[in-house]
C-alpha atoms as a PDB file:
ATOM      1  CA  UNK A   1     209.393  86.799 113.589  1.00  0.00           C
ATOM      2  CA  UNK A   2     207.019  84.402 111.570  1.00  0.00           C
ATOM      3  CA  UNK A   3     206.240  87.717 109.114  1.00  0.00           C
ATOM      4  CA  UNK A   4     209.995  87.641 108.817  1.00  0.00           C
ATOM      5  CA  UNK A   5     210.416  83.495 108.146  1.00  0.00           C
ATOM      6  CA  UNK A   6     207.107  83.962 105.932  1.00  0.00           C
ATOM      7  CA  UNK A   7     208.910  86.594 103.926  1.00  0.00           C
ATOM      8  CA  UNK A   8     211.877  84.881 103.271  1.00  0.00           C
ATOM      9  CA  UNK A   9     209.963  81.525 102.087  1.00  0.00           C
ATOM     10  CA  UNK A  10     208.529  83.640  99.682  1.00  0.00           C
ATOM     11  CA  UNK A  11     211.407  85.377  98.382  1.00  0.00           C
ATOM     12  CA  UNK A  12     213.632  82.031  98.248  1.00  0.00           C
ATOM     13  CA  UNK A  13     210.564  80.439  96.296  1.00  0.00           C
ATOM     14  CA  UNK A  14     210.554  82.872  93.464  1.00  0.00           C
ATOM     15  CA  UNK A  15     213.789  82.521  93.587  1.00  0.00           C
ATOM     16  CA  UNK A  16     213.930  78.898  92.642  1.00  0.00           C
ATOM     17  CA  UNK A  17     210.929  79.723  90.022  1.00  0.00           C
ATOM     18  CA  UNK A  18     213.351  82.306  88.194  1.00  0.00           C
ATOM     19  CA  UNK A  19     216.171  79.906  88.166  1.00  0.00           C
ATOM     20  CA  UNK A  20     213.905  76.983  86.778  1.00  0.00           C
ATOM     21  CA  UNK A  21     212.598  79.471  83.839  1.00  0.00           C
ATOM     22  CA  UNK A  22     215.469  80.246  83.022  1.00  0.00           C
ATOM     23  CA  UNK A  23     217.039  76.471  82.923  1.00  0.00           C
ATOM     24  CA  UNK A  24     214.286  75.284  80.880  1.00  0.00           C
ATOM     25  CA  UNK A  25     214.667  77.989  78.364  1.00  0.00           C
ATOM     26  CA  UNK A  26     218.319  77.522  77.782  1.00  0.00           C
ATOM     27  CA  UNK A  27     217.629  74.181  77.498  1.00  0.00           C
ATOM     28  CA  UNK A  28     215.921  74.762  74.111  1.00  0.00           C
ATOM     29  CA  UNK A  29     218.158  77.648  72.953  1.00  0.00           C
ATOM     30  CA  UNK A  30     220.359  74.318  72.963  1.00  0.00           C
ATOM     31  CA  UNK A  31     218.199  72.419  70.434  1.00  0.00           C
ATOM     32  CA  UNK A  32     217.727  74.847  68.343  1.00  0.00           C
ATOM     33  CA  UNK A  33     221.835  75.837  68.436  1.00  0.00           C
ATOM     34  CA  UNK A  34     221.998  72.086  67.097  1.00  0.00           C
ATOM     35  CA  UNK A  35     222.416  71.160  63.356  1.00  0.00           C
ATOM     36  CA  UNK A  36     219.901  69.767  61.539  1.00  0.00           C
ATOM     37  CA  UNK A  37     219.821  65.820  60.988  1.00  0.00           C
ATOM     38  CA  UNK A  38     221.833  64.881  57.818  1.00  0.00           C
ATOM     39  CA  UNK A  39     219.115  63.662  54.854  1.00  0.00           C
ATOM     40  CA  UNK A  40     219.692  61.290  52.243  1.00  0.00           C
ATOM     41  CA  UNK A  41     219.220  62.011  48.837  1.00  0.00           C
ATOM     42  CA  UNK A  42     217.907  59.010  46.506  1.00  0.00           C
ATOM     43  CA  UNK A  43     220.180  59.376  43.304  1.00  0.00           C
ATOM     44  CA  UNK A  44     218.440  61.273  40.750  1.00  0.00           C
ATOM     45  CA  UNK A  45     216.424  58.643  38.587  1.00  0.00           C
ATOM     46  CA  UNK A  46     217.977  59.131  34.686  1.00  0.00           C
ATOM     47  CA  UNK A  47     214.949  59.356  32.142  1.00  0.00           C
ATOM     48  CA  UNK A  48     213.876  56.034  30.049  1.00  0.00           C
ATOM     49  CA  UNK A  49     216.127  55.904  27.016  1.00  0.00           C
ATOM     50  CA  UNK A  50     213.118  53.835  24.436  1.00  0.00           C
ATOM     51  CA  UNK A  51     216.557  52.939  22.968  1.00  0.00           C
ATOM     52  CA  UNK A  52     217.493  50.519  25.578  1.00  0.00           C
ATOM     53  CA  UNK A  53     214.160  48.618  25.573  1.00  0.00           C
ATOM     54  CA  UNK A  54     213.839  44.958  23.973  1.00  0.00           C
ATOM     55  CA  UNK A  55     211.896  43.429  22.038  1.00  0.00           C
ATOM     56  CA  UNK A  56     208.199  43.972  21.710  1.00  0.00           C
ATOM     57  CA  UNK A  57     205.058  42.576  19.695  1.00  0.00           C
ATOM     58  CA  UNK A  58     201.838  44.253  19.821  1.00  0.00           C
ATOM     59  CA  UNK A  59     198.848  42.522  18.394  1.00  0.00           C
ATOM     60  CA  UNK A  60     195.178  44.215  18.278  1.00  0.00           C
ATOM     61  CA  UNK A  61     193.087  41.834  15.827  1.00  0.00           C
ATOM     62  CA  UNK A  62     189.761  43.314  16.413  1.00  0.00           C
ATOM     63  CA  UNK A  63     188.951  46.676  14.969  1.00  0.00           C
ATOM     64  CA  UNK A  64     186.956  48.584  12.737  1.00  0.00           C
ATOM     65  CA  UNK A  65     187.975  51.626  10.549  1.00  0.00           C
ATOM     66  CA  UNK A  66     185.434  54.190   8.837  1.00  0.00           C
ATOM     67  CA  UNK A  67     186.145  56.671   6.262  1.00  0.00           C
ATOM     68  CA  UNK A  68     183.659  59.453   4.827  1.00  0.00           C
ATOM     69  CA  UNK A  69     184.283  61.447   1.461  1.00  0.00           C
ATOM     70  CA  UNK A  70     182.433  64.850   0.530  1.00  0.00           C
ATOM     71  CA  UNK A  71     181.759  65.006  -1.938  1.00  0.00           C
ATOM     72  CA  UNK A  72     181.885  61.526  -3.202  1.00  0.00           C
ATOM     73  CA  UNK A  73     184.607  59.872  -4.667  1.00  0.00           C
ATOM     74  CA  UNK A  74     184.218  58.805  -8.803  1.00  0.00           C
ATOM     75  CA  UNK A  75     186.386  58.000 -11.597  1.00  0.00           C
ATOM     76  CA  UNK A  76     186.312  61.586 -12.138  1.00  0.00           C
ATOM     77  CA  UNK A  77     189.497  63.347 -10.003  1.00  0.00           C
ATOM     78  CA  UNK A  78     188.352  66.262  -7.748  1.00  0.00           C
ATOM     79  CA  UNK A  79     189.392  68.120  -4.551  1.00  0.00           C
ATOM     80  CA  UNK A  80     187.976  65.640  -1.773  1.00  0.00           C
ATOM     81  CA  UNK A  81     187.709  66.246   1.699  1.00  0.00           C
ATOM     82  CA  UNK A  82     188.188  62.764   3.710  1.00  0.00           C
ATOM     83  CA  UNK A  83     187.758  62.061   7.539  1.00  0.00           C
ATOM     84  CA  UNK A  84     187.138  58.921   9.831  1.00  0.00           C
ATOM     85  CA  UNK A  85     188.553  56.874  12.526  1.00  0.00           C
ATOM     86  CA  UNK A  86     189.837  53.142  13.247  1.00  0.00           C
ATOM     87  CA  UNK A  87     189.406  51.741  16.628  1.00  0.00           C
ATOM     88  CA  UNK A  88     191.100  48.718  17.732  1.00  0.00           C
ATOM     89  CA  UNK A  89     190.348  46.351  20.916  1.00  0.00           C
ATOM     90  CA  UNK A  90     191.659  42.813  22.632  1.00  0.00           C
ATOM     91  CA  UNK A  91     195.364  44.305  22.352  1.00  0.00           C
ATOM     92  CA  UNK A  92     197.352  42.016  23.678  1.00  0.00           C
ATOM     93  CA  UNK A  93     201.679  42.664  24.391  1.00  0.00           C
ATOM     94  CA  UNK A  94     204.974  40.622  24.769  1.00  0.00           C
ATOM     95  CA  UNK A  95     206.017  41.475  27.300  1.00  0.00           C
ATOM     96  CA  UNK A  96     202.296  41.967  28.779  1.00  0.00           C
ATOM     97  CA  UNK A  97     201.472  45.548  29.366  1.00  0.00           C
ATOM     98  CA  UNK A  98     198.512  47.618  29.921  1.00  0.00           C
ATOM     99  CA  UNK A  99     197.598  48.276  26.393  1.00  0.00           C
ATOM    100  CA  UNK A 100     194.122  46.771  25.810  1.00  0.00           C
ATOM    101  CA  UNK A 101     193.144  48.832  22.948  1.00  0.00           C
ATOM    102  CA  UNK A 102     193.977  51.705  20.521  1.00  0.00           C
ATOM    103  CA  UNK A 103     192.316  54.263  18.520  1.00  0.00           C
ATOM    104  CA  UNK A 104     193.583  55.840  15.264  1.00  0.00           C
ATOM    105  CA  UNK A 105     191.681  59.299  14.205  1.00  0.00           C
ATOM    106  CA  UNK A 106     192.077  60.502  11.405  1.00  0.00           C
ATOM    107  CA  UNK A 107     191.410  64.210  11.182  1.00  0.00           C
ATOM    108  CA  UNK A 108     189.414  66.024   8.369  1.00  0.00           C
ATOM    109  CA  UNK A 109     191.582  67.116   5.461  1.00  0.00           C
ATOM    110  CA  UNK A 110     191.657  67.781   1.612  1.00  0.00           C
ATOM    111  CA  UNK A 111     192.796  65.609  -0.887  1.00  0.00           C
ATOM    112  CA  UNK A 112     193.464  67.382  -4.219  1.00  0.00           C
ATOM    113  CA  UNK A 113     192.376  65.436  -7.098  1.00  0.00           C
ATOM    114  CA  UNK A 114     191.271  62.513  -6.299  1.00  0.00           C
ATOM    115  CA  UNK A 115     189.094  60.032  -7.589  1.00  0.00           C
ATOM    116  CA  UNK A 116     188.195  56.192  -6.869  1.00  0.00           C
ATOM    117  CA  UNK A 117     191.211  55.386  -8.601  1.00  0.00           C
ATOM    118  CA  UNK A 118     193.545  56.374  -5.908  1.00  0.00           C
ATOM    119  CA  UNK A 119     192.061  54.285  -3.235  1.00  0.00           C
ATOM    120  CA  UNK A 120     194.631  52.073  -4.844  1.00  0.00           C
ATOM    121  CA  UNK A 121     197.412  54.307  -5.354  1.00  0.00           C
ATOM    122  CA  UNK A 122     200.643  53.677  -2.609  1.00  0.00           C
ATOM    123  CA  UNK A 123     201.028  56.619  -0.597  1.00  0.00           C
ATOM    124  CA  UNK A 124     202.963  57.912   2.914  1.00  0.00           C
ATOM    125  CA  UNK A 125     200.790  58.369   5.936  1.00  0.00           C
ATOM    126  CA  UNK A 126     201.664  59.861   8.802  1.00  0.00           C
ATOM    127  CA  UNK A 127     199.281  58.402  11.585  1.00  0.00           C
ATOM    128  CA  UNK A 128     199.299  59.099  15.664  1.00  0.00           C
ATOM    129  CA  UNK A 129     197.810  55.826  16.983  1.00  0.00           C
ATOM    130  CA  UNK A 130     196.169  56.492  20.752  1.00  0.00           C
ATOM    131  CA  UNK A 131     196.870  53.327  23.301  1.00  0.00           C
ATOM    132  CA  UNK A 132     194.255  53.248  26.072  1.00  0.00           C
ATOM    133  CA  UNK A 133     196.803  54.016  28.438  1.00  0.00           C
ATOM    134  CA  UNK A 134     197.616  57.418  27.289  1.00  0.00           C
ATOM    135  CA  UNK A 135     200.754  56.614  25.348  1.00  0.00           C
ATOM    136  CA  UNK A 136     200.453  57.658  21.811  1.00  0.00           C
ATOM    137  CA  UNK A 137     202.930  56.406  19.322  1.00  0.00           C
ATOM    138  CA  UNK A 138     203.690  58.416  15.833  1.00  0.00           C
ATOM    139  CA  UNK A 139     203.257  56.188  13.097  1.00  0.00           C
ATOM    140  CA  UNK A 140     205.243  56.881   9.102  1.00  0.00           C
ATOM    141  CA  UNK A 141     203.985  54.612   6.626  1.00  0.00           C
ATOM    142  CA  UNK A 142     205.610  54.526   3.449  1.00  0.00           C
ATOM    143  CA  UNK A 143     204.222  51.439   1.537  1.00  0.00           C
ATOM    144  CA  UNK A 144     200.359  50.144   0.848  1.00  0.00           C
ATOM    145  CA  UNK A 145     199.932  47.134  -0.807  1.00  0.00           C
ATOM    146  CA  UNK A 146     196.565  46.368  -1.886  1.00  0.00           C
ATOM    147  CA  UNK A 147     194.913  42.275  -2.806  1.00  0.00           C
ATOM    148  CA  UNK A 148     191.791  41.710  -3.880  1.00  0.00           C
ATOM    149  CA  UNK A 149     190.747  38.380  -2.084  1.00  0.00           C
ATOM    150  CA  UNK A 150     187.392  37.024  -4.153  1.00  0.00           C
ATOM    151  CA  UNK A 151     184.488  39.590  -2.666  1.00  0.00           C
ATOM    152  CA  UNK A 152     187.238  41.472  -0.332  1.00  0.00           C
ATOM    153  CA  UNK A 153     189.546  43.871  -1.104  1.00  0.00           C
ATOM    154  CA  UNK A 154     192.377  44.169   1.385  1.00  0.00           C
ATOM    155  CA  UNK A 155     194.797  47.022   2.226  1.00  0.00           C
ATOM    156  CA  UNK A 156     198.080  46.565   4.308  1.00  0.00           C
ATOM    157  CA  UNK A 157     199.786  49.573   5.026  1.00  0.00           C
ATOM    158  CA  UNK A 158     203.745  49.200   6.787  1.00  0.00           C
ATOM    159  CA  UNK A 159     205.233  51.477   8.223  1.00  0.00           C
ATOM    160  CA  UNK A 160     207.978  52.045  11.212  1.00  0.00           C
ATOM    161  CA  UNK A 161     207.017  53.894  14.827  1.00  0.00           C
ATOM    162  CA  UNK A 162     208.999  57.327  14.220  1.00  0.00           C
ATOM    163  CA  UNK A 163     208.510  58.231  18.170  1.00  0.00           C
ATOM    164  CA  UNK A 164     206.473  57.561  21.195  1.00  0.00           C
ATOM    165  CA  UNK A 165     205.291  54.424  22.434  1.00  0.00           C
ATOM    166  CA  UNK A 166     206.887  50.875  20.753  1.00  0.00           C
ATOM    167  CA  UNK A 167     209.352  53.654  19.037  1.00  0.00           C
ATOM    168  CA  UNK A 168     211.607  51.945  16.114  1.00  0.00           C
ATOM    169  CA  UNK A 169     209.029  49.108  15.688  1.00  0.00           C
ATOM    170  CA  UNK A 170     207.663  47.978  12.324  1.00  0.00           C
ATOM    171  CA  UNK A 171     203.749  48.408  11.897  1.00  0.00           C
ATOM    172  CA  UNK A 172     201.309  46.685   9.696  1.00  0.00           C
ATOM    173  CA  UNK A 173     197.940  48.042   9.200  1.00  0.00           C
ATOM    174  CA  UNK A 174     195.584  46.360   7.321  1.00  0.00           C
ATOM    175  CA  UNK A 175     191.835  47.458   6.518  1.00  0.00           C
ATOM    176  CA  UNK A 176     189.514  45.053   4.803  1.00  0.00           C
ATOM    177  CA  UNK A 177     186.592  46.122   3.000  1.00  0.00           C
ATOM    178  CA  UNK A 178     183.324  44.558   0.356  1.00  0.00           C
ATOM    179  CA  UNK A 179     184.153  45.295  -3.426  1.00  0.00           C
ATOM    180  CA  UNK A 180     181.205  45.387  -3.514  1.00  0.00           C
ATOM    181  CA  UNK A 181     181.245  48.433  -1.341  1.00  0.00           C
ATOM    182  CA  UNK A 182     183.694  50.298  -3.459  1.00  0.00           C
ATOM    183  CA  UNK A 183     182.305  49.242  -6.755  1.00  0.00           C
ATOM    184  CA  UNK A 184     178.880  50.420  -5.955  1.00  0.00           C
ATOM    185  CA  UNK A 185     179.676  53.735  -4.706  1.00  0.00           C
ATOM    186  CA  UNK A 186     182.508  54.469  -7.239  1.00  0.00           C
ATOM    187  CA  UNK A 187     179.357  53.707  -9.824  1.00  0.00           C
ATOM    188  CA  UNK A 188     176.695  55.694  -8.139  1.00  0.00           C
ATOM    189  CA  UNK A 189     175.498  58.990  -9.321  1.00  0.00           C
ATOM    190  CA  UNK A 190     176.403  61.010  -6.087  1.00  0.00           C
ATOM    191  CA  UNK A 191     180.111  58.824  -5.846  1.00  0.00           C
ATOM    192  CA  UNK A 192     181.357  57.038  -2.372  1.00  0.00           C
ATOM    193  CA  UNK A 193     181.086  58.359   0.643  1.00  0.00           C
ATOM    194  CA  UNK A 194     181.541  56.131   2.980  1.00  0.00           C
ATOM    195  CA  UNK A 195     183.448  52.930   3.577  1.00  0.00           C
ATOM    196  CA  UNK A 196     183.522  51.148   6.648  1.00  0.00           C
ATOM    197  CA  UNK A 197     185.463  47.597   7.355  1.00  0.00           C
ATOM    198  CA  UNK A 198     187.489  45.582   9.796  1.00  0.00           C
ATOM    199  CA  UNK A 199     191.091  46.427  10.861  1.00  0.00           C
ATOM    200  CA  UNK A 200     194.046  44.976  12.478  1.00  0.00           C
ATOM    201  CA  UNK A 201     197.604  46.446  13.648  1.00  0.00           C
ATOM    202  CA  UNK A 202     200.401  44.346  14.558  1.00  0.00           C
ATOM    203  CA  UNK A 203     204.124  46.412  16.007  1.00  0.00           C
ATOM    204  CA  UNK A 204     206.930  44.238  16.162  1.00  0.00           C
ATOM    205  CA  UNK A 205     210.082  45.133  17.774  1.00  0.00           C
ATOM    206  CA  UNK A 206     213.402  42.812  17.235  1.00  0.00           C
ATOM    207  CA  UNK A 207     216.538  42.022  18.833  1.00  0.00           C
ATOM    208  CA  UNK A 208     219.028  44.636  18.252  1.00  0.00           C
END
């Protein structure tokens, strides 16, 4: 008799196990029957149109810009090849922005007759100028202006941004450098090769 009782315990306690395993499992074929939660997309975000932007001023009134000639420039007019670099610092923005300072390389290249002469002679350059941030803007300028100021002579190049950074704002350039400088190496017997002097750039941006 208790073999008996013992054996149906048994029996009626898998029983019960079975049903639970089988309770708990279509429990979760339930979940996963379900559809997923609905997610929000955030509007796409439309690219910045450099169009749209205001007004802007950049100023960087300290720098220094380098330029070496091989073989040296004379009065004489020969092929030239001419490299160097201007680097600018204590940028300052309106509106304030990151840009802090600027560099302006200027790759080795030939210039085909040339001579000391042209040093004075307007001309259209086509400059990349390197913001510490990482911007670059693409600089055309189409007039130089040159003024001898007593012992300096002065060069002021304008020009507009053609793209990147600042795009559509007018640039100024200037480079200053010794007459003295020019004079002498235009005179010596192996010509100038090197000029070095301080440098400024100024973008400004108006109302449109």
């Amino acid at each position: 008799m208790r073999r008996s009782l013992l054996a149906a315990v048994v029996v009626l306690l898998s029983a019960l196990a079975l049903t639970s395993t089988f309770d708990v499992s279509a429990g979760s074929g339930e979940e996963e029957g379900r559809a997923p939660p609905r997610v929000r997309l955030a509007a796409p975000t439309e690219p910045r149109d450099e169009a749209d932007e205001g007004p802007v001023v950049v100023t960087c009134p300290v720098g220094l810009s380098q330029a070496s000639y091989v073989p040296g420039l004379s009065e004489r007019s020969k092929d030239v090849t001419v490299a160097g670099a201007t680097t600018l610092s204590n940028c300052v923005t309106i509106p304030a922005s990151a840009v802090r300072s600027a560099s302006l390389p200027r790759e080795s290249g030939l210039l085909e007759a040339f001579s000391c002469a042209d040093l004075l002679t307007p001309r259209t350059v086509r400059q990349v100028v390197r913001w510490n941030t990482g911007e670059t803007s693409t600089v055309v300028f189409s007039q130089s202006r040159e003024l001898a100021q007593g012992a300096l002579t002065v060069f002021t190049l304008t020009g507009t941004v053609e793209s990147g950074a600042f795009s559509r704002a007018t640039a100024i350039w200037t480079v200053t450098y010794l007459n003295s400088d020019i004079e002498k190496g235009c005179a010596s017997p192996g010509g100038l090769i090197w000029l070095s002097g301080p440098s400024t750039l100024e973008l400004i941006r108006p109302v449109t």
